[in-house]
Each structure stands twice: as structure tokens, then as C-alpha cells.
Protein backbone atom coordinates (compact mmCIF):
# COMPACT_ATOMS: atom_id res chain seq x y z
CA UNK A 1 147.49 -138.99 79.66
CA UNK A 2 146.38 -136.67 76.66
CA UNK A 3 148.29 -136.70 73.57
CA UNK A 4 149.80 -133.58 73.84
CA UNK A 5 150.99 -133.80 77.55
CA UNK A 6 152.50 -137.78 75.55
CA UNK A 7 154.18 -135.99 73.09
CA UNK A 8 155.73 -133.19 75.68
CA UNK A 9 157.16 -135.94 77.63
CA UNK A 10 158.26 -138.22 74.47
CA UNK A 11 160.06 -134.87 73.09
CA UNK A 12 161.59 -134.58 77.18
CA UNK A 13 163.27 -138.02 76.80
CA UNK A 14 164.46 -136.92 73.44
CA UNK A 15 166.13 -134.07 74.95
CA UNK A 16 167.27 -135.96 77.55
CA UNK A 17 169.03 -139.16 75.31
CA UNK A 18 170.20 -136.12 72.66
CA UNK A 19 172.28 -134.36 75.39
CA UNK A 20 174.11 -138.13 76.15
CA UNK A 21 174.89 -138.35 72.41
CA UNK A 22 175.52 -135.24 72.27
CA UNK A 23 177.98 -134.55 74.89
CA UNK A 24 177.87 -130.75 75.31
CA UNK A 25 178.11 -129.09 78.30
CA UNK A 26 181.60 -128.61 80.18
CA UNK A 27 184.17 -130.56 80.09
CA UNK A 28 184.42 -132.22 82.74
CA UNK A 29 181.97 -135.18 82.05
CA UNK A 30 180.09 -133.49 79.34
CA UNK A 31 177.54 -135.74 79.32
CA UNK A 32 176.68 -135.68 82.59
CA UNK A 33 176.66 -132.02 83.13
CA UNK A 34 174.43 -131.98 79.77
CA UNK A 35 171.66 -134.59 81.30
CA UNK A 36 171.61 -132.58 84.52
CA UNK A 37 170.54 -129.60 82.67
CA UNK A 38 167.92 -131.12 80.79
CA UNK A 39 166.73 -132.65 83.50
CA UNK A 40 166.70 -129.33 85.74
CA UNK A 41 165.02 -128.11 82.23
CA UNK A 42 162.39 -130.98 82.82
CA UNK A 43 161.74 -130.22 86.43
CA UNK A 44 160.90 -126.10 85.79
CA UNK A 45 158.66 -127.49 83.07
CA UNK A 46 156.42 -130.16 85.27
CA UNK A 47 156.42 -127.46 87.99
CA UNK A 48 154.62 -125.01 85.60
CA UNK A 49 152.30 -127.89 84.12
CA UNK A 50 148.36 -127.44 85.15
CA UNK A 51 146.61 -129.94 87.62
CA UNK A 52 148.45 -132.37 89.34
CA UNK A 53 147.29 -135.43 86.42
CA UNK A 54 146.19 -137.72 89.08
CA UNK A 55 149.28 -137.28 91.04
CA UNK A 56 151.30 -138.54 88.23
CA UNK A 57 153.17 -134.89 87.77
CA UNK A 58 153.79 -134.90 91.20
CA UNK A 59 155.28 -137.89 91.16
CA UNK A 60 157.45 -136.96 87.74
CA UNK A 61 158.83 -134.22 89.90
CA UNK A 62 159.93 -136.06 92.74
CA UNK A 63 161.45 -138.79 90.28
CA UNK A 64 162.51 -136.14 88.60
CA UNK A 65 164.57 -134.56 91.76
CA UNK A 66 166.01 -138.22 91.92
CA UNK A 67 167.44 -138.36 89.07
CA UNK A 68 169.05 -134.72 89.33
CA UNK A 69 170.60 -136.02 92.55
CA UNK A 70 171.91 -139.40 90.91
CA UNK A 71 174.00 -137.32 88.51
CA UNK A 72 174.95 -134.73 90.52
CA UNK A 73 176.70 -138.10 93.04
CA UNK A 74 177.70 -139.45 89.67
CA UNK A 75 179.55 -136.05 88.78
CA UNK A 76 181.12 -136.68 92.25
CA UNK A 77 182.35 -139.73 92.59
CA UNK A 78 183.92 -139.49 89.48
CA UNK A 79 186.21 -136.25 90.13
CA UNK A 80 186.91 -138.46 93.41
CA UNK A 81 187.96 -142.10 91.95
């Protein structure tokens, strides 16, 4: 990993743990709808990246889809219980 693709994703995490301190977003579970943003900010981001790094974007996209779909049940079960 170069420095500068290091430093993109160091500055994504600290997007990422801002929005949780943070709490922006709407609010209903401010937090939560914050993180899912950055991390739909994340995904538009890797998707536009060069080269596939070894298969190590590809693979930061599909963990990346995860995590958007971990919220999004968190967000869910929530409003439910």
C-alpha cells in the first residue's frame, strides 16, 4: 500500500469514528444514520480508485457493502425493539 492510498484510508476511518462522536445526521439514531453516510461516502470513493491493488480494493468494497448493510439492520432493529 503507498503512502498516499495509507493516508486516504487513515483520513476514511477518521471520518468514519468523527461521525460516531459526532452524532449528526437525523434524529433518529444520529449516529448511525451519520456512519452509514460515510460509509456510502467510502464506497463511491474505492469504486473510483485506479487498479484493483492486488484485489485488496475489491475486497474494501465488498467489506465495505457489509458494513453498510450491518447498520442499515442496526437502524432496523432498533425502530423495532
Amino acid at each position: 500500500m503507498t503512502a498516499r492510498r495509507f493516508f486516504t484510508v487513515l483520513a476514511l476511518l477518521v471520518v468514519l469514528a468523527t461521525a460516531f462522536v459526532a452524532g449528526r445526521a437525523s434524529a433518529d439514531q444520529p449516529r448511525m444514520h451519520a456512519a452509514l453516510e460515510h460509509l456510502r461516502a467510502a464506497k463511491v470513493e474505492l469504486e473510483h480508485a485506479t487498479d484493483d491493488k492486488g484485489g485488496h480494493r475489491r475486497k474494501a468494497i465488498a467489506l465495505t457493502n457489509d458494513a453498510i448493510a450491518q447498520v442499515e439492520r442496526g437502524i432496523a432493529y432498533d425502530r423495532r425493539h
